[in-house]
N, C-alpha and C. Protein backbone atom coordinates (compact mmCIF):
# COMPACT_ATOMS: atom_id res chain seq x y z
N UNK A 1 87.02 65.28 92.52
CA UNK A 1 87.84 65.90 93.54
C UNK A 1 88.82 64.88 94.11
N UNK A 2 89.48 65.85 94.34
CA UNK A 2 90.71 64.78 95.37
C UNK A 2 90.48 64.49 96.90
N UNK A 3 90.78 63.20 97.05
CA UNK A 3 90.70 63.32 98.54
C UNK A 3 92.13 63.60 99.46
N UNK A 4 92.15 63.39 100.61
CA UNK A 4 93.29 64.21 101.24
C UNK A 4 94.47 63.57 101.04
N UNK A 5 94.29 62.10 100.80
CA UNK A 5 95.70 61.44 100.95
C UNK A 5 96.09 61.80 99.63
N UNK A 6 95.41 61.52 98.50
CA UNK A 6 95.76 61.88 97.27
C UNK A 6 96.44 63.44 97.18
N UNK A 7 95.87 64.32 97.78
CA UNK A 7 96.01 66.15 97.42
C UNK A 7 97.56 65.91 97.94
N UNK A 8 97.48 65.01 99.17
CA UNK A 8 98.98 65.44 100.35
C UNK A 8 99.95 64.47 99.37
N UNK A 9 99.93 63.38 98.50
CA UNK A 9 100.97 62.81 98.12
C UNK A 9 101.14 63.43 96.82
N UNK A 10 100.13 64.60 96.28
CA UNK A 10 100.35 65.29 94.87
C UNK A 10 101.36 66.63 95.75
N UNK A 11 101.03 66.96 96.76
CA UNK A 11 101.81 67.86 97.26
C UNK A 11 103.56 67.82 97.60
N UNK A 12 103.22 66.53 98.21
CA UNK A 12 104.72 65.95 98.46
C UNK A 12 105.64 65.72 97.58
N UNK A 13 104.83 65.14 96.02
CA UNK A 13 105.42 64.59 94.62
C UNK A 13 105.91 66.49 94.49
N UNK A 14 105.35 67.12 94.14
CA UNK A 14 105.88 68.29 93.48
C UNK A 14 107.05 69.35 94.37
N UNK A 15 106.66 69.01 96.00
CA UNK A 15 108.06 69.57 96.36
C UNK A 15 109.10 68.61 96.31
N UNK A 16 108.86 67.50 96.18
CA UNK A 16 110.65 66.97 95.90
C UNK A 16 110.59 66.98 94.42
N UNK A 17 109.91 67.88 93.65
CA UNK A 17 109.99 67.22 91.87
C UNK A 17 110.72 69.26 92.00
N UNK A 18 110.13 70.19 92.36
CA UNK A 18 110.79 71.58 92.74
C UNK A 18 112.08 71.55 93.32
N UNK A 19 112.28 71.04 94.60
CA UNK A 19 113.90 70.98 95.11
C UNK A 19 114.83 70.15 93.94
N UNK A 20 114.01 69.21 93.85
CA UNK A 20 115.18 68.21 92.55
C UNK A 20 115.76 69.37 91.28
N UNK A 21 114.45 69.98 90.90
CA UNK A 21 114.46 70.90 89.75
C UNK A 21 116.04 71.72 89.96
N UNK A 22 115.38 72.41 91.33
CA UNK A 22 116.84 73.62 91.97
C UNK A 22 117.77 72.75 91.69
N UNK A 23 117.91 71.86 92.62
CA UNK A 23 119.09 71.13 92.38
C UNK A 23 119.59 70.74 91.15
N UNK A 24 119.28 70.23 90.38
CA UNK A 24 119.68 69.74 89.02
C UNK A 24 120.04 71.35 88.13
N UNK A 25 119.42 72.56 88.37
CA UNK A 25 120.09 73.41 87.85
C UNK A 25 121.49 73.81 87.81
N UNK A 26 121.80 73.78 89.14
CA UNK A 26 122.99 74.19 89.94
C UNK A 26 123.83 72.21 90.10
N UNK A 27 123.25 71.53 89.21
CA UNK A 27 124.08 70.37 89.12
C UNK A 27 125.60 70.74 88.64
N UNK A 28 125.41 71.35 87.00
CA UNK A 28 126.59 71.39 86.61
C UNK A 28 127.61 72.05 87.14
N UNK A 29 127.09 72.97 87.95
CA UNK A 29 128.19 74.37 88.14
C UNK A 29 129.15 73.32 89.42
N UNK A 30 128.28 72.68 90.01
CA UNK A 30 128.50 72.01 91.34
C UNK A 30 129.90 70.79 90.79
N UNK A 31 129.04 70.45 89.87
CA UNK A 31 130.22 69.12 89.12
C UNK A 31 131.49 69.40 88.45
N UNK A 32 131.20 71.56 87.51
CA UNK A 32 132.63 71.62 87.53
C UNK A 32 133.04 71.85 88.36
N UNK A 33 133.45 72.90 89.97
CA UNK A 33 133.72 73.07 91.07
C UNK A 33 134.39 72.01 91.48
N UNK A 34 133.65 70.78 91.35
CA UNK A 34 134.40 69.48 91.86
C UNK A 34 135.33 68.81 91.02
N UNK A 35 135.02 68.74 89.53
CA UNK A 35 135.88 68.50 88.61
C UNK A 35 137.32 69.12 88.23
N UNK A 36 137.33 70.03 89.27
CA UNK A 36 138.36 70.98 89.12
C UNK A 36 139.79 70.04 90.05
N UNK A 37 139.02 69.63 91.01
CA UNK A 37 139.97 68.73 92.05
C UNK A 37 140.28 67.71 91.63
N UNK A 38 139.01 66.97 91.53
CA UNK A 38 138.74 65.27 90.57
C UNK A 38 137.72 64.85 89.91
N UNK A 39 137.72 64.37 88.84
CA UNK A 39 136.77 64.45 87.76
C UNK A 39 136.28 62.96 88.32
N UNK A 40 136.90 61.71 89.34
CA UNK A 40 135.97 60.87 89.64
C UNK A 40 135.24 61.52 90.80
N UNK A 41 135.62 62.07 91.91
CA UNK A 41 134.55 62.77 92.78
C UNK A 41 132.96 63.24 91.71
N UNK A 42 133.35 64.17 90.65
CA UNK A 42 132.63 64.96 90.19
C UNK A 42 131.55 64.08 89.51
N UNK A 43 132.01 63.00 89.00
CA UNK A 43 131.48 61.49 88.24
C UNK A 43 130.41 60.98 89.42
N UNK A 44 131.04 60.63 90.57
CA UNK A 44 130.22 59.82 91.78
C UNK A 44 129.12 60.64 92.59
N UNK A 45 129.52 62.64 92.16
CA UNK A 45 127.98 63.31 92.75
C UNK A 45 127.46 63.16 91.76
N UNK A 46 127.99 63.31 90.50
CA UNK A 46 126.60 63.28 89.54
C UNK A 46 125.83 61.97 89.95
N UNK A 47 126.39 60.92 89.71
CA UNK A 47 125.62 59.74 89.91
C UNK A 47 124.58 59.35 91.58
N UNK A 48 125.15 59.96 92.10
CA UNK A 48 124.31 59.90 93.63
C UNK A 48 123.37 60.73 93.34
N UNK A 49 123.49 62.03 92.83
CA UNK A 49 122.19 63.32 92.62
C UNK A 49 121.03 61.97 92.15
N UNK A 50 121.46 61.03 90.90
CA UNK A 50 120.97 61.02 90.14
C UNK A 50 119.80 59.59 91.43
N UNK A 51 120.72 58.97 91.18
CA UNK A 51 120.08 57.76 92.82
C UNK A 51 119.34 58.38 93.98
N UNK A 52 119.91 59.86 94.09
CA UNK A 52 118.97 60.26 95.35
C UNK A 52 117.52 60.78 94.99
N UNK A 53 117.58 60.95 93.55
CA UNK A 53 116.10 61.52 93.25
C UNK A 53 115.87 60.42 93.25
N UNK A 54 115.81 59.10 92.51
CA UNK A 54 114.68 57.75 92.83
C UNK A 54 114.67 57.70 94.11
N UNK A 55 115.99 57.12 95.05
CA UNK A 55 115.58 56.83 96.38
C UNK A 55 114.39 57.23 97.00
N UNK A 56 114.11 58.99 97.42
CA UNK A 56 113.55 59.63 97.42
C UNK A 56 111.82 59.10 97.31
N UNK A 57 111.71 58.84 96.10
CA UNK A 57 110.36 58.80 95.52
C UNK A 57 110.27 57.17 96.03
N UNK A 58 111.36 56.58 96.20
CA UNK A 58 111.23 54.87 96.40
C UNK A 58 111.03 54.87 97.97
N UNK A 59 111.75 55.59 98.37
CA UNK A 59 110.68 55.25 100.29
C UNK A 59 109.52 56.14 100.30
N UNK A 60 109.20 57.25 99.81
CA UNK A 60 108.10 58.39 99.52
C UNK A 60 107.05 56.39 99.79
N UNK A 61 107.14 56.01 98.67
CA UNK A 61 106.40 54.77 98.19
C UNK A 61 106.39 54.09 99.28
N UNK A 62 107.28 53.36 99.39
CA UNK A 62 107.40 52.27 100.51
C UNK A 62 106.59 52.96 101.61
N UNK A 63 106.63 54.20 102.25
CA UNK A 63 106.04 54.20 103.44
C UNK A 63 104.52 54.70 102.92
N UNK A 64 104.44 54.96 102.00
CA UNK A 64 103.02 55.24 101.93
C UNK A 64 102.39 53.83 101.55
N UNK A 65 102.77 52.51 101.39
CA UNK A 65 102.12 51.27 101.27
C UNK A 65 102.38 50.53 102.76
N UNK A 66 103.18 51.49 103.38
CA UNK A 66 103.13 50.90 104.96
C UNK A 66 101.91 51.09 106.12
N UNK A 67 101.73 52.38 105.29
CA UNK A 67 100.56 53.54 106.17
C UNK A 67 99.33 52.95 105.29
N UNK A 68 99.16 52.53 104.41
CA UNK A 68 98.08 52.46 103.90
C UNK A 68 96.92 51.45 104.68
N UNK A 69 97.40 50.66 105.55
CA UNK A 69 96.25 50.57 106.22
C UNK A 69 95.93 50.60 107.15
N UNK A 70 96.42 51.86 107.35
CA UNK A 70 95.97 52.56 108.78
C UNK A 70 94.93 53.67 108.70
């Protein structure tokens, strides 16, 4: 069995791994929309989408090795 911290950081992993999902569906439509104006705008969201999913999971981390011994 799982214990709680484990269940709550499997919980947390799968709603930002679900919102990312949404998001990354509706990536392209979003990038032509923008590509329509400027294809570097459209270049620099793709690449942030792509940085904000690690970020994300990289403080997720960081604060759960902050809390950990508490």
């Amino acid at each position: 069995m799982m214990d709680r911290d484990t269940r709550n950081a499997a919980i947390a992993a799968l709603w930002i791994m679900l919102l990312f999902g949404i998001a990354a569906f509706y990536l392209p439509t979003v990038m032509l929309a923008l590509g329509s104006f400027s294809t570097v705008l459209a270049g620099i969201f793709g690449i942030v989408f792509v940085l904000a999913f690690f970020l994300v999971f990289w403080l997720r981390a960081r604060t759960q090795r902050k809390n950990q011994g508490k």
